[in-house]
PDB file of N, CA and C in Angstrom:
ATOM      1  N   UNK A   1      14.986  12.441  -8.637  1.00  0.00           N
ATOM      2  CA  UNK A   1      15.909  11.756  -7.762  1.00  0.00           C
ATOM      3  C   UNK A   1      17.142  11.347  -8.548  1.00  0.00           C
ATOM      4  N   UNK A   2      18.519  11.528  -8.048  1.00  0.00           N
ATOM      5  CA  UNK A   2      19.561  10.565  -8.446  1.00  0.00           C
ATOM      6  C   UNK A   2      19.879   9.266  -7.914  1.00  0.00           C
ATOM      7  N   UNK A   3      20.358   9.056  -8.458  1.00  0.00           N
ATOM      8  CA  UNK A   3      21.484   7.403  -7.774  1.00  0.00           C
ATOM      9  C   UNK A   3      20.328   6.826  -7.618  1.00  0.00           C
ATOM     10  N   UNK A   4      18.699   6.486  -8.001  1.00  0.00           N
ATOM     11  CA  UNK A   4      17.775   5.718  -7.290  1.00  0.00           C
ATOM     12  C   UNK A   4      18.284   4.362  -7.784  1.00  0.00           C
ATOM     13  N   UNK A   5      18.249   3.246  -7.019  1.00  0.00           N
ATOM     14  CA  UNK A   5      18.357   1.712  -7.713  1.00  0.00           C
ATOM     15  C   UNK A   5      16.939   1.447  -7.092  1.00  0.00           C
ATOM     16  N   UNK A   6      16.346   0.039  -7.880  1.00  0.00           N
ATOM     17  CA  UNK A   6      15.473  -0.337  -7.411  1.00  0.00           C
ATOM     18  C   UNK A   6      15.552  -1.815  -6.898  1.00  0.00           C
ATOM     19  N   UNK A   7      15.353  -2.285  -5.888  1.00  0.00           N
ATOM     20  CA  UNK A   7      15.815  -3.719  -5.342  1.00  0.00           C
ATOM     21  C   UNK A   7      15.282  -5.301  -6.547  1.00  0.00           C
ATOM     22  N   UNK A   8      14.958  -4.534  -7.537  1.00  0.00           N
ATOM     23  CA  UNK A   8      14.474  -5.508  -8.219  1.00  0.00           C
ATOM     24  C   UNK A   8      14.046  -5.168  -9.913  1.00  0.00           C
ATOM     25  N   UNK A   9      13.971  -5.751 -10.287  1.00  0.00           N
ATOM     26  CA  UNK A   9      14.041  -5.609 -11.888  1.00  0.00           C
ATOM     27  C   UNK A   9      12.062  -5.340 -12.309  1.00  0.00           C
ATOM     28  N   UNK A  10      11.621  -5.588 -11.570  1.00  0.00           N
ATOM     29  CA  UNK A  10      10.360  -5.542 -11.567  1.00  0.00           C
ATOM     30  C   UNK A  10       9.418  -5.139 -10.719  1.00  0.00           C
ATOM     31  N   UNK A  11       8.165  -4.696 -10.362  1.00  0.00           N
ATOM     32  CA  UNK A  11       7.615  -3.526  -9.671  1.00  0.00           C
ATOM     33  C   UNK A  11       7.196  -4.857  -8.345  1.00  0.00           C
ATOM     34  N   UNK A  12       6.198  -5.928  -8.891  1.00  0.00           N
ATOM     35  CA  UNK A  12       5.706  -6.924  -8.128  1.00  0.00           C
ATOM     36  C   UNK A  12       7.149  -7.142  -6.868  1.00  0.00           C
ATOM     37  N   UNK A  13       8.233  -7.371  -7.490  1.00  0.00           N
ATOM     38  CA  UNK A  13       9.236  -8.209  -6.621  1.00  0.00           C
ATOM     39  C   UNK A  13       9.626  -6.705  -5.841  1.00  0.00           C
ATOM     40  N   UNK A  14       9.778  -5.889  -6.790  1.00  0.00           N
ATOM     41  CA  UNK A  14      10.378  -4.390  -5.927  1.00  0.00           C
ATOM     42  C   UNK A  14       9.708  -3.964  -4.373  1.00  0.00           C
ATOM     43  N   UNK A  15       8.528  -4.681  -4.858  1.00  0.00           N
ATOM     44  CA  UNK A  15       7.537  -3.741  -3.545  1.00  0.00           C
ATOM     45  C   UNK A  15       7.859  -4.648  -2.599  1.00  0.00           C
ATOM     46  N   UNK A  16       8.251  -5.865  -2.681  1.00  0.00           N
ATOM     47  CA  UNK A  16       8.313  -6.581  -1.759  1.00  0.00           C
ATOM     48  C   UNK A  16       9.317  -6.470  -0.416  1.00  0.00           C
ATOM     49  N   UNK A  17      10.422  -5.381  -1.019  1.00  0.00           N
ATOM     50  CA  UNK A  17      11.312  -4.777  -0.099  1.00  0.00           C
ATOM     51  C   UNK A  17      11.348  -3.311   0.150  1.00  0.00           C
ATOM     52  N   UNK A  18      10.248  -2.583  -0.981  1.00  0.00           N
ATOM     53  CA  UNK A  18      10.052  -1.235  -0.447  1.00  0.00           C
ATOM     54  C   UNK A  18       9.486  -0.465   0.708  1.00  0.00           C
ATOM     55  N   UNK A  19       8.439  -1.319   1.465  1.00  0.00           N
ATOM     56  CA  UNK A  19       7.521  -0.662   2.665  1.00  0.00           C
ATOM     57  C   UNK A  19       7.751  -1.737   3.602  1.00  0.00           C
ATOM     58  N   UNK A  20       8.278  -2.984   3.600  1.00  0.00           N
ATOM     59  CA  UNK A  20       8.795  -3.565   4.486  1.00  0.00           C
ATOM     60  C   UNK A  20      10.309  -3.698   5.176  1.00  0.00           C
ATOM     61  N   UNK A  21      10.621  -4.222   5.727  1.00  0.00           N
ATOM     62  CA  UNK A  21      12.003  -4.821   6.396  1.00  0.00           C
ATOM     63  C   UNK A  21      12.517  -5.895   5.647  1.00  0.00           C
ATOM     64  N   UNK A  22      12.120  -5.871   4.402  1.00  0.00           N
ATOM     65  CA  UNK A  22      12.856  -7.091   4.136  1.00  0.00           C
ATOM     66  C   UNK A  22      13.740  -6.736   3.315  1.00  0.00           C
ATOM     67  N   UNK A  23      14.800  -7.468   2.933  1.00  0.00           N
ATOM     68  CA  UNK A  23      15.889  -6.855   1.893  1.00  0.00           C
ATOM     69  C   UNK A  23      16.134  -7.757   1.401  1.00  0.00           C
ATOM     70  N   UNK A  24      17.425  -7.497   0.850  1.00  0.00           N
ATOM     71  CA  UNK A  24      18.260  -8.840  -0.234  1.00  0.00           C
ATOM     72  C   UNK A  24      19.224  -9.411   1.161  1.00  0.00           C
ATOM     73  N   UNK A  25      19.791  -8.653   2.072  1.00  0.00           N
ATOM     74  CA  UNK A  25      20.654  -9.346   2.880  1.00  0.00           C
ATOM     75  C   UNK A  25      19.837 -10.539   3.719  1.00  0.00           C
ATOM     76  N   UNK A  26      18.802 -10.058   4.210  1.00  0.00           N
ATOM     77  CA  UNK A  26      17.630 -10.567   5.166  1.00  0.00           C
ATOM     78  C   UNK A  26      16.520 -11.565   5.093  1.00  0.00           C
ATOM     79  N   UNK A  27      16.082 -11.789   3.201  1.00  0.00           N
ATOM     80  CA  UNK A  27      15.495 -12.368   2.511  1.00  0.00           C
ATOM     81  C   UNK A  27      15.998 -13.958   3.084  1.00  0.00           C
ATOM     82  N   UNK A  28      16.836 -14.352   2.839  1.00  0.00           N
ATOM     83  CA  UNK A  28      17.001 -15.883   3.740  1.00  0.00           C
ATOM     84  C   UNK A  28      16.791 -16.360   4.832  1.00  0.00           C
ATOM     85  N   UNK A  29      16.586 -15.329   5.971  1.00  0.00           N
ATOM     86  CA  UNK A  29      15.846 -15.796   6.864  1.00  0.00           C
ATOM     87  C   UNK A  29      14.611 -16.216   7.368  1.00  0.00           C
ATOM     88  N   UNK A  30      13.334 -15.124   6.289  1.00  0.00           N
ATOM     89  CA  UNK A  30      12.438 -15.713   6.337  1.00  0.00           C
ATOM     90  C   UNK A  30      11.624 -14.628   5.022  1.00  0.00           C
ATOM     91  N   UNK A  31      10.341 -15.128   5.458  1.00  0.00           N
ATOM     92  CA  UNK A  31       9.695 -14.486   3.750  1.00  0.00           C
ATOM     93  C   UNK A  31       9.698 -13.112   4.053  1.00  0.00           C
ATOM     94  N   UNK A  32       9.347 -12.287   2.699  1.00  0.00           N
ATOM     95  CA  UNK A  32       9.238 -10.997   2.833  1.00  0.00           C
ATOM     96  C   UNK A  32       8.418 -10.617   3.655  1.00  0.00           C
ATOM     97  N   UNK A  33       6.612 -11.038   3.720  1.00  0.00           N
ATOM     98  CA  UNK A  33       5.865 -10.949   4.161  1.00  0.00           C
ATOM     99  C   UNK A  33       5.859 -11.381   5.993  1.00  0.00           C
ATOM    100  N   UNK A  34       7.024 -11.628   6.564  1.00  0.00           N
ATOM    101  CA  UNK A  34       6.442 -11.821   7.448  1.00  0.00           C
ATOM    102  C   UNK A  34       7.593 -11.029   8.600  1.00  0.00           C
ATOM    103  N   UNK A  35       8.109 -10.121   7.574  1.00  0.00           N
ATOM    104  CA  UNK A  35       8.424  -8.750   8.079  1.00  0.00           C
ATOM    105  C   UNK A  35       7.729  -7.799   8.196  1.00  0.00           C
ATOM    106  N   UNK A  36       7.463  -6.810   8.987  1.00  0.00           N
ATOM    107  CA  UNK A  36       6.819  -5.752   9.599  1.00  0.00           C
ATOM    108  C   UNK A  36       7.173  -4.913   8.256  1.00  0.00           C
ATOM    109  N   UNK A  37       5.693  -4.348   7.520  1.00  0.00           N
ATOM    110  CA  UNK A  37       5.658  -3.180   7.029  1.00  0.00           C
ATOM    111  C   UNK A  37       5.137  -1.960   7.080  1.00  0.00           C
ATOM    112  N   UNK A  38       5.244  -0.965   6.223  1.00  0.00           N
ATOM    113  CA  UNK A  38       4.470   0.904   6.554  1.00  0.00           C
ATOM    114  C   UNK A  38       3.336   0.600   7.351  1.00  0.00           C
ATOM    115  N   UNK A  39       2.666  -0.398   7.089  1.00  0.00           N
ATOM    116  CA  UNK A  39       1.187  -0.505   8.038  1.00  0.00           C
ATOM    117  C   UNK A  39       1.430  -0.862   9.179  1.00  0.00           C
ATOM    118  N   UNK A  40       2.348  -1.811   9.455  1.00  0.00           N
ATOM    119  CA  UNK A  40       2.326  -1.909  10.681  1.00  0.00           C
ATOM    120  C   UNK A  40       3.270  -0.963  11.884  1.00  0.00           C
ATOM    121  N   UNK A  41       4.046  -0.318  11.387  1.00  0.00           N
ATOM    122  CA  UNK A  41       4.392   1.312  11.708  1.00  0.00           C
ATOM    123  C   UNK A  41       3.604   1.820  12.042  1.00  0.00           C
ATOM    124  N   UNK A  42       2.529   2.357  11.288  1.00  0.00           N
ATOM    125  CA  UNK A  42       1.876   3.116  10.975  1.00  0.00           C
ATOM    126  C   UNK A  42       0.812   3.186  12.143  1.00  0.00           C
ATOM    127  N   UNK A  43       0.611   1.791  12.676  1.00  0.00           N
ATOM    128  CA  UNK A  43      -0.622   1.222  13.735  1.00  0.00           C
ATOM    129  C   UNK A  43       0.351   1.488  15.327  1.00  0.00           C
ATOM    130  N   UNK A  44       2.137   1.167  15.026  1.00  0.00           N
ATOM    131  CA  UNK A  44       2.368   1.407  16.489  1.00  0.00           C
ATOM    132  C   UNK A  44       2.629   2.476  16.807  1.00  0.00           C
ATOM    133  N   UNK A  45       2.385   3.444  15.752  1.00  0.00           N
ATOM    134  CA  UNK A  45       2.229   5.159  16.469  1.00  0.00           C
ATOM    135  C   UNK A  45       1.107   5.978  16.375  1.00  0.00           C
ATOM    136  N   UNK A  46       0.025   5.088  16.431  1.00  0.00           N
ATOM    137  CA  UNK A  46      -1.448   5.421  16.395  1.00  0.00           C
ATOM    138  C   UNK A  46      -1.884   6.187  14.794  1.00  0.00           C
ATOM    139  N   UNK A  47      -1.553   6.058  13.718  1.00  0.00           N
ATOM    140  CA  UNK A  47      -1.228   6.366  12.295  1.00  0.00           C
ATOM    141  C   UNK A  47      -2.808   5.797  12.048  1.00  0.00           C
ATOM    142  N   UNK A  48      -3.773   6.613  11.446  1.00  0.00           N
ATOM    143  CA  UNK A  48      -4.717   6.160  10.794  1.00  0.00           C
ATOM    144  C   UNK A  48      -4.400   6.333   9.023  1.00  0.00           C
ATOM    145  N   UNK A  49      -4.631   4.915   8.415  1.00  0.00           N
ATOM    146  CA  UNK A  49      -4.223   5.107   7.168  1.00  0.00           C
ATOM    147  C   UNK A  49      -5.448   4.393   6.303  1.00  0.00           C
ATOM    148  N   UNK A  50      -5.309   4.944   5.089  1.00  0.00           N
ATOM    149  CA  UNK A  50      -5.856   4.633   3.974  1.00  0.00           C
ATOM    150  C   UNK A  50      -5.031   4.138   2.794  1.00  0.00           C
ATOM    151  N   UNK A  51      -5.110   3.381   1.788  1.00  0.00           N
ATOM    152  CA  UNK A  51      -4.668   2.265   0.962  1.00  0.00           C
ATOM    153  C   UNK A  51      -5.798   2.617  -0.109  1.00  0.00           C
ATOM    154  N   UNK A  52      -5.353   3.529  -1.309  1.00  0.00           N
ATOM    155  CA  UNK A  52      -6.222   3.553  -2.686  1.00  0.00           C
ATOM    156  C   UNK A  52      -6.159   3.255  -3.519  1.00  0.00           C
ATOM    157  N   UNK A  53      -6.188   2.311  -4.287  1.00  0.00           N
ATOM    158  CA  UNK A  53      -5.555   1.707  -5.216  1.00  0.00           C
ATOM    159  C   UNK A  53      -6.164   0.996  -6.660  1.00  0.00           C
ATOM    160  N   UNK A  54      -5.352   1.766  -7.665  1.00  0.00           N
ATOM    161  CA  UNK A  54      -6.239   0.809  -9.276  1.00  0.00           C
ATOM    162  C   UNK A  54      -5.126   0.102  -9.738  1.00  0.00           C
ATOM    163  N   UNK A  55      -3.592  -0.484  -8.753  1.00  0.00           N
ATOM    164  CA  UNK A  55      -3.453  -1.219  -9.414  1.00  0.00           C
ATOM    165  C   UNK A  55      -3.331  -2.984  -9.235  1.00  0.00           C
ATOM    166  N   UNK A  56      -2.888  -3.499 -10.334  1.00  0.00           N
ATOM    167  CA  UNK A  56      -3.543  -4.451 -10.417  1.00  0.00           C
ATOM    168  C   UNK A  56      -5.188  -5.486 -10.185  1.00  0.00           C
ATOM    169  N   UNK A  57      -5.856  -4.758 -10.906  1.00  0.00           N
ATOM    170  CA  UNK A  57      -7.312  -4.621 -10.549  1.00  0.00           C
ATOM    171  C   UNK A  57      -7.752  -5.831 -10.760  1.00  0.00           C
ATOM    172  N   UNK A  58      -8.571  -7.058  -9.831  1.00  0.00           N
ATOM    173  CA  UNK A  58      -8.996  -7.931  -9.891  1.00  0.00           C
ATOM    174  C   UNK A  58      -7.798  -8.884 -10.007  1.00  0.00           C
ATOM    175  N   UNK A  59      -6.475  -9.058 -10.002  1.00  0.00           N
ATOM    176  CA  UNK A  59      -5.237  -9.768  -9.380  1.00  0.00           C
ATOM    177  C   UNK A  59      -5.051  -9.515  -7.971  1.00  0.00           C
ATOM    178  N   UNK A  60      -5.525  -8.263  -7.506  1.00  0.00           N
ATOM    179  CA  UNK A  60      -4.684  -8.430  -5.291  1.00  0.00           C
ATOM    180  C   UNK A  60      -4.261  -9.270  -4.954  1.00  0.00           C
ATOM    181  N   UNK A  61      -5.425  -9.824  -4.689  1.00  0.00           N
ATOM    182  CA  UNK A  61      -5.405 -10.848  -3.901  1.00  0.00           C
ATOM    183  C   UNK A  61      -4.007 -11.386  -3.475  1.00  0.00           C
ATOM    184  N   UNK A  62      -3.245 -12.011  -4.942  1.00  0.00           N
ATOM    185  CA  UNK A  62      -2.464 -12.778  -4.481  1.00  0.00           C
ATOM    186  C   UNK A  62      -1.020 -12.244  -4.844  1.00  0.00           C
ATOM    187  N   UNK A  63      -0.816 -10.847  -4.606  1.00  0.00           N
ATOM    188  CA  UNK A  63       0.364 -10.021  -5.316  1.00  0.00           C
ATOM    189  C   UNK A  63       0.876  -9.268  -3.604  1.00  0.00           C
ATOM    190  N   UNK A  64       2.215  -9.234  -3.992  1.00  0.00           N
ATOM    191  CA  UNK A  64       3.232  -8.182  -3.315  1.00  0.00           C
ATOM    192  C   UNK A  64       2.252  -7.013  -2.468  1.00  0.00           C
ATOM    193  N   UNK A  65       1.941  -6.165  -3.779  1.00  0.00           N
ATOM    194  CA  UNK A  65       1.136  -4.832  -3.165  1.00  0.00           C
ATOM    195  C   UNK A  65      -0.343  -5.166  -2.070  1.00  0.00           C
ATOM    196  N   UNK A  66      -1.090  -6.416  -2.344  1.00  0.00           N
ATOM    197  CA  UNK A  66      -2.035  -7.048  -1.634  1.00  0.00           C
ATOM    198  C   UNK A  66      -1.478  -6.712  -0.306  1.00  0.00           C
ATOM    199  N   UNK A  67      -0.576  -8.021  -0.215  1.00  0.00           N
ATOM    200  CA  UNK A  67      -0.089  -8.109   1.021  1.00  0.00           C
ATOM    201  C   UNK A  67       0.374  -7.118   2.099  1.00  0.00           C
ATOM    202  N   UNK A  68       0.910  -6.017   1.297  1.00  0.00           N
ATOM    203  CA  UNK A  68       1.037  -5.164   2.382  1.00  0.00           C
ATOM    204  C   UNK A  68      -0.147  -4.138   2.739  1.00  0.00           C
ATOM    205  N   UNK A  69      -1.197  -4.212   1.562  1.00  0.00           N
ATOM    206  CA  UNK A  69      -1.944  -2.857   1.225  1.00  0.00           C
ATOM    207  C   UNK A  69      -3.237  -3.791   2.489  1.00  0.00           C
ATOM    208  N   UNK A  70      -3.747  -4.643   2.498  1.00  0.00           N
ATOM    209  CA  UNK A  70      -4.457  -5.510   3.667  1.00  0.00           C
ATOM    210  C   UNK A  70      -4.354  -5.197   4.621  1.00  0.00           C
ATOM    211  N   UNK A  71      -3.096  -4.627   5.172  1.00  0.00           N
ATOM    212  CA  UNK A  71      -2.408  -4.044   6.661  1.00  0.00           C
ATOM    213  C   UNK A  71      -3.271  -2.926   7.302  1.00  0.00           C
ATOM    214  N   UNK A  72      -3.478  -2.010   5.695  1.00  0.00           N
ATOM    215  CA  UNK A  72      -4.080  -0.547   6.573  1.00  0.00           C
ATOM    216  C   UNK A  72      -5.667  -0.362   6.863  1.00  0.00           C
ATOM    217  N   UNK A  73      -5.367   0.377   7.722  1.00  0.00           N
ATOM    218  CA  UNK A  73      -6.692   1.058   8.381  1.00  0.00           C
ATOM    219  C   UNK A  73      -7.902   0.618   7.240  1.00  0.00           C
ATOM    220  N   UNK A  74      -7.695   1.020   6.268  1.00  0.00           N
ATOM    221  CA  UNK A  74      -8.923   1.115   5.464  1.00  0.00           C
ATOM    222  C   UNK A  74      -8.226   0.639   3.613  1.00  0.00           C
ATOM    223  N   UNK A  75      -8.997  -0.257   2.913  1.00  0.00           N
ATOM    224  CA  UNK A  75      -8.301  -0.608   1.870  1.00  0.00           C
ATOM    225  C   UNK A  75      -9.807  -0.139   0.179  1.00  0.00           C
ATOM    226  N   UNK A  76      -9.194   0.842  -0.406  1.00  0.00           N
ATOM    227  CA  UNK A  76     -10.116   0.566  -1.255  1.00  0.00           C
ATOM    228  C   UNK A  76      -9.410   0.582  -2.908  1.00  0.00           C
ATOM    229  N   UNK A  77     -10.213  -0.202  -3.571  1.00  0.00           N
ATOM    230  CA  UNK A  77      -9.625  -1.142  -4.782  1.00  0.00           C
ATOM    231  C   UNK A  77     -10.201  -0.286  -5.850  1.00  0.00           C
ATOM    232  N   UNK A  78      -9.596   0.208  -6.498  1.00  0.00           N
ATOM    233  CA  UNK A  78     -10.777   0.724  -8.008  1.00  0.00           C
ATOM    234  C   UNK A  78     -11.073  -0.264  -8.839  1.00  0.00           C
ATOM    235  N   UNK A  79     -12.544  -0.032  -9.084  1.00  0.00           N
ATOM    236  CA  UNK A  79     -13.205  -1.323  -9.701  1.00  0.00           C
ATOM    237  C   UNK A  79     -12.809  -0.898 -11.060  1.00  0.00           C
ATOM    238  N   UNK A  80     -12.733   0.263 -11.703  1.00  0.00           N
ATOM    239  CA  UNK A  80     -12.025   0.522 -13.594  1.00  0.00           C
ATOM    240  C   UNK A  80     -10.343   0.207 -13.225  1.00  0.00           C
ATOM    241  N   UNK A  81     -10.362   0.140 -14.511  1.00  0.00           N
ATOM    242  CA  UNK A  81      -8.706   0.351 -15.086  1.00  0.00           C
ATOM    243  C   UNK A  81      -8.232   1.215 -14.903  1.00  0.00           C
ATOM    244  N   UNK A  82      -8.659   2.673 -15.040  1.00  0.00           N
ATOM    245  CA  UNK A  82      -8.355   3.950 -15.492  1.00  0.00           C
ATOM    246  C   UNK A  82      -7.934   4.628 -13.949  1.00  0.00           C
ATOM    247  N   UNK A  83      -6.690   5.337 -13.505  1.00  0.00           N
ATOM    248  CA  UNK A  83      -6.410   5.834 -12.866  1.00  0.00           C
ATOM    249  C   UNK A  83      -6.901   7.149 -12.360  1.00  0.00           C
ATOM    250  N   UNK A  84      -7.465   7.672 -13.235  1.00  0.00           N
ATOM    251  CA  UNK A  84      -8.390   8.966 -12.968  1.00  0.00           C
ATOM    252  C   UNK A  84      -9.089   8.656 -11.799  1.00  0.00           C
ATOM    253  N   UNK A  85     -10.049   7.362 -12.089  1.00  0.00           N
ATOM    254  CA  UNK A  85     -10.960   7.176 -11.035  1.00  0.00           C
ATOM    255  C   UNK A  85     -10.770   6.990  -9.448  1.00  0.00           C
ATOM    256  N   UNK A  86      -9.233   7.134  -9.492  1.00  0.00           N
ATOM    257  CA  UNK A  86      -9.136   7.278  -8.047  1.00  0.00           C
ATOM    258  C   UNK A  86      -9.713   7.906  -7.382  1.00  0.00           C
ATOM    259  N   UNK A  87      -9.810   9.521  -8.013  1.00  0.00           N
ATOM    260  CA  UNK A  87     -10.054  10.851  -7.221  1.00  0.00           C
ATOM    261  C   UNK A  87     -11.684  10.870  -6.919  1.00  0.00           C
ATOM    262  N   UNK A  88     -12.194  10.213  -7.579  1.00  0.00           N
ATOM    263  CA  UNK A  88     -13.455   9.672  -7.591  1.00  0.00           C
ATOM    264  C   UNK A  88     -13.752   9.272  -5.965  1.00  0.00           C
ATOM    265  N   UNK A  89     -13.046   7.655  -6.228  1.00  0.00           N
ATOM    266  CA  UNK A  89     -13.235   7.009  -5.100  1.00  0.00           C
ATOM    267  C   UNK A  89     -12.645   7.062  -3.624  1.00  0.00           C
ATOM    268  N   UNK A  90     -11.656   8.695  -3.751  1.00  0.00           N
ATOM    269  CA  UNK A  90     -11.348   9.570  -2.609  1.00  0.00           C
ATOM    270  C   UNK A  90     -12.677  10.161  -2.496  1.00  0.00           C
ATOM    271  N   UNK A  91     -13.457  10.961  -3.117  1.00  0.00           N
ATOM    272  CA  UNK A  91     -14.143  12.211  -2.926  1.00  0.00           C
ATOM    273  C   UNK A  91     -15.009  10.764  -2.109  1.00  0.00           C
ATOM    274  N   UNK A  92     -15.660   9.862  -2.653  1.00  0.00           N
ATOM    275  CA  UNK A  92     -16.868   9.052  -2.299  1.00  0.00           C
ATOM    276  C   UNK A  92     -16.334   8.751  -0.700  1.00  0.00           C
ATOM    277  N   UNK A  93     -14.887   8.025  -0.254  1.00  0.00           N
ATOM    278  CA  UNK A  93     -14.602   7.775   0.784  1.00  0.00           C
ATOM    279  C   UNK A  93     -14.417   9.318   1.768  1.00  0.00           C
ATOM    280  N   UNK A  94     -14.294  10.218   1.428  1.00  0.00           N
ATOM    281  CA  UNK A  94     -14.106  11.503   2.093  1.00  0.00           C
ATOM    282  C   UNK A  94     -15.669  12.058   2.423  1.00  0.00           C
ATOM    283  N   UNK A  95     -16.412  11.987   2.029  1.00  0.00           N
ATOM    284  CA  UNK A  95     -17.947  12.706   1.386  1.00  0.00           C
ATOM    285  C   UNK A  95     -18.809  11.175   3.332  1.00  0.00           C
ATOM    286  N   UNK A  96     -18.642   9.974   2.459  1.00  0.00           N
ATOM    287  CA  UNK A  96     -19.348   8.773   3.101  1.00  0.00           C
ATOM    288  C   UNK A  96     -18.386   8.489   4.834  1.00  0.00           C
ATOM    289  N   UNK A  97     -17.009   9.041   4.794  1.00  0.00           N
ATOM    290  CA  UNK A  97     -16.329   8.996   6.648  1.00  0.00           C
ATOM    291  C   UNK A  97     -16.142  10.400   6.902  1.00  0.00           C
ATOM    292  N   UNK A  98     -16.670  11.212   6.425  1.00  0.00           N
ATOM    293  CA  UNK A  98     -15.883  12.607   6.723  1.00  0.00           C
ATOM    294  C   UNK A  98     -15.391  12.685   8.197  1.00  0.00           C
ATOM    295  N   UNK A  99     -16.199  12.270   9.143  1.00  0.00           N
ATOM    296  CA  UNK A  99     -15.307  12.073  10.705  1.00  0.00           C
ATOM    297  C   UNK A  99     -14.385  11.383  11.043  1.00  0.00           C
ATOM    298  N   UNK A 100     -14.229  10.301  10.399  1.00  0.00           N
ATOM    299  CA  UNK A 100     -13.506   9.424  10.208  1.00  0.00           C
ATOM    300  C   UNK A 100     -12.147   9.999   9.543  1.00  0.00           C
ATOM    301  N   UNK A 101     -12.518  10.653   8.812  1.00  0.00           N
ATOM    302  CA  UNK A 101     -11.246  11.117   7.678  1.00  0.00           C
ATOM    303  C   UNK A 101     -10.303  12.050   8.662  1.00  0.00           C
ATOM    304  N   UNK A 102     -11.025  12.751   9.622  1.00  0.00           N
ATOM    305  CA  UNK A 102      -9.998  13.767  10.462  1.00  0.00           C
ATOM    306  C   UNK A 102      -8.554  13.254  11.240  1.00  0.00           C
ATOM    307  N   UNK A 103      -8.764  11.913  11.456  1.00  0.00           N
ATOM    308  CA  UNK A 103      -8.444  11.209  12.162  1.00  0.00           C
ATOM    309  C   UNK A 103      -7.096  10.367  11.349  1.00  0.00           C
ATOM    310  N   UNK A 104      -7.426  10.526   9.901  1.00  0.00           N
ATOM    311  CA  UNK A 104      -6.219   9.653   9.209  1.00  0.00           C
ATOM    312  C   UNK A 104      -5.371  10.564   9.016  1.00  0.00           C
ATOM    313  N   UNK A 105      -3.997  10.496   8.981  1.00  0.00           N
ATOM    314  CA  UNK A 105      -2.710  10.653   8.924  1.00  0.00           C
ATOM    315  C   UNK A 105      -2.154  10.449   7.910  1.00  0.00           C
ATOM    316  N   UNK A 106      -2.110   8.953   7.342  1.00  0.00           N
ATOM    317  CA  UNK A 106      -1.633   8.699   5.696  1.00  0.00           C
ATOM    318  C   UNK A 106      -2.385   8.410   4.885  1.00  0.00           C
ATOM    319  N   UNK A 107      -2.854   9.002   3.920  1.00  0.00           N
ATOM    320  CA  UNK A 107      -3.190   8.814   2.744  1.00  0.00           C
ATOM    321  C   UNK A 107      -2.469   8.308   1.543  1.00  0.00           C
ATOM    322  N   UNK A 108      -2.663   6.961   0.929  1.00  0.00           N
ATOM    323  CA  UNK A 108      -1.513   6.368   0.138  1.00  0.00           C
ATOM    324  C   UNK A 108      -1.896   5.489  -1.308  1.00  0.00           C
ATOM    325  N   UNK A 109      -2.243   6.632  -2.006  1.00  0.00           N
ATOM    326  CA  UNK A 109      -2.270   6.488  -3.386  1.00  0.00           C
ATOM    327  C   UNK A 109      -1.378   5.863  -4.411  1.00  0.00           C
ATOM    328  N   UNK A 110      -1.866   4.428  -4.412  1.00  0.00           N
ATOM    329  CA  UNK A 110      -1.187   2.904  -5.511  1.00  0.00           C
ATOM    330  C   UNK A 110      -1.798   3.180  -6.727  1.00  0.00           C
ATOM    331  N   UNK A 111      -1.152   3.827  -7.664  1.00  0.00           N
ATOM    332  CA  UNK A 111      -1.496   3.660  -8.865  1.00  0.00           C
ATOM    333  C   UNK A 111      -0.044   3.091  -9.878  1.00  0.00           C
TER     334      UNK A 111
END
């Protein structure tokens, strides 16, 4: 990509305006979070989604990426560090909903 800027100097604060409505102009009106994000898109055009994610492992909870990653259809956390293990914990979620899986639309790999 050229010309990319990123709304923020850091990934935590970045995400906070990447998959939502919120911006730097808009940010004073109210919190990031309580702008509509990808998930909730995603639900008003019947979008079945998945949320895979190793990062910040055992922090979520109370981070940027949490907040929006909570939204989708289905949320799963890698319990290692190691990013490899994603593909892992695709095959296990693909293998354990396979009917389920026909049906999702986005697949959205947080590493």
């Amino acid at each position: 990509f050229d010309n990319v800027i990123s709304p923020a100097f850091y990934t935590d604060k970045s995400f906070t305006m990447l998959l939502t409505y919120a911006n730097r102009d808009n940010l004073n009106q109210k919190a990031w979070y309580q702008y509509k994000n990808l998930a909730h898109i995603l639900k008003l055009t019947d979008y079945k989604s998945v949320w895979i994610t190793s990062q910040g492992y055992g922090l979520m909870w109370g981070n940027s990426y949490y907040q929006v990653a909570k939204h989708f259809d289905t949320y799963i956390e890698n319990d290692k560090p190691y990013d490899e293990n994603l593909a892992a914990l695709f095959k296990r979620y693909y293998n354990n909903e396979r009917e389920r899986v026909k049906s999702v639309k986005i697949l959205l790999f947080f590493i």
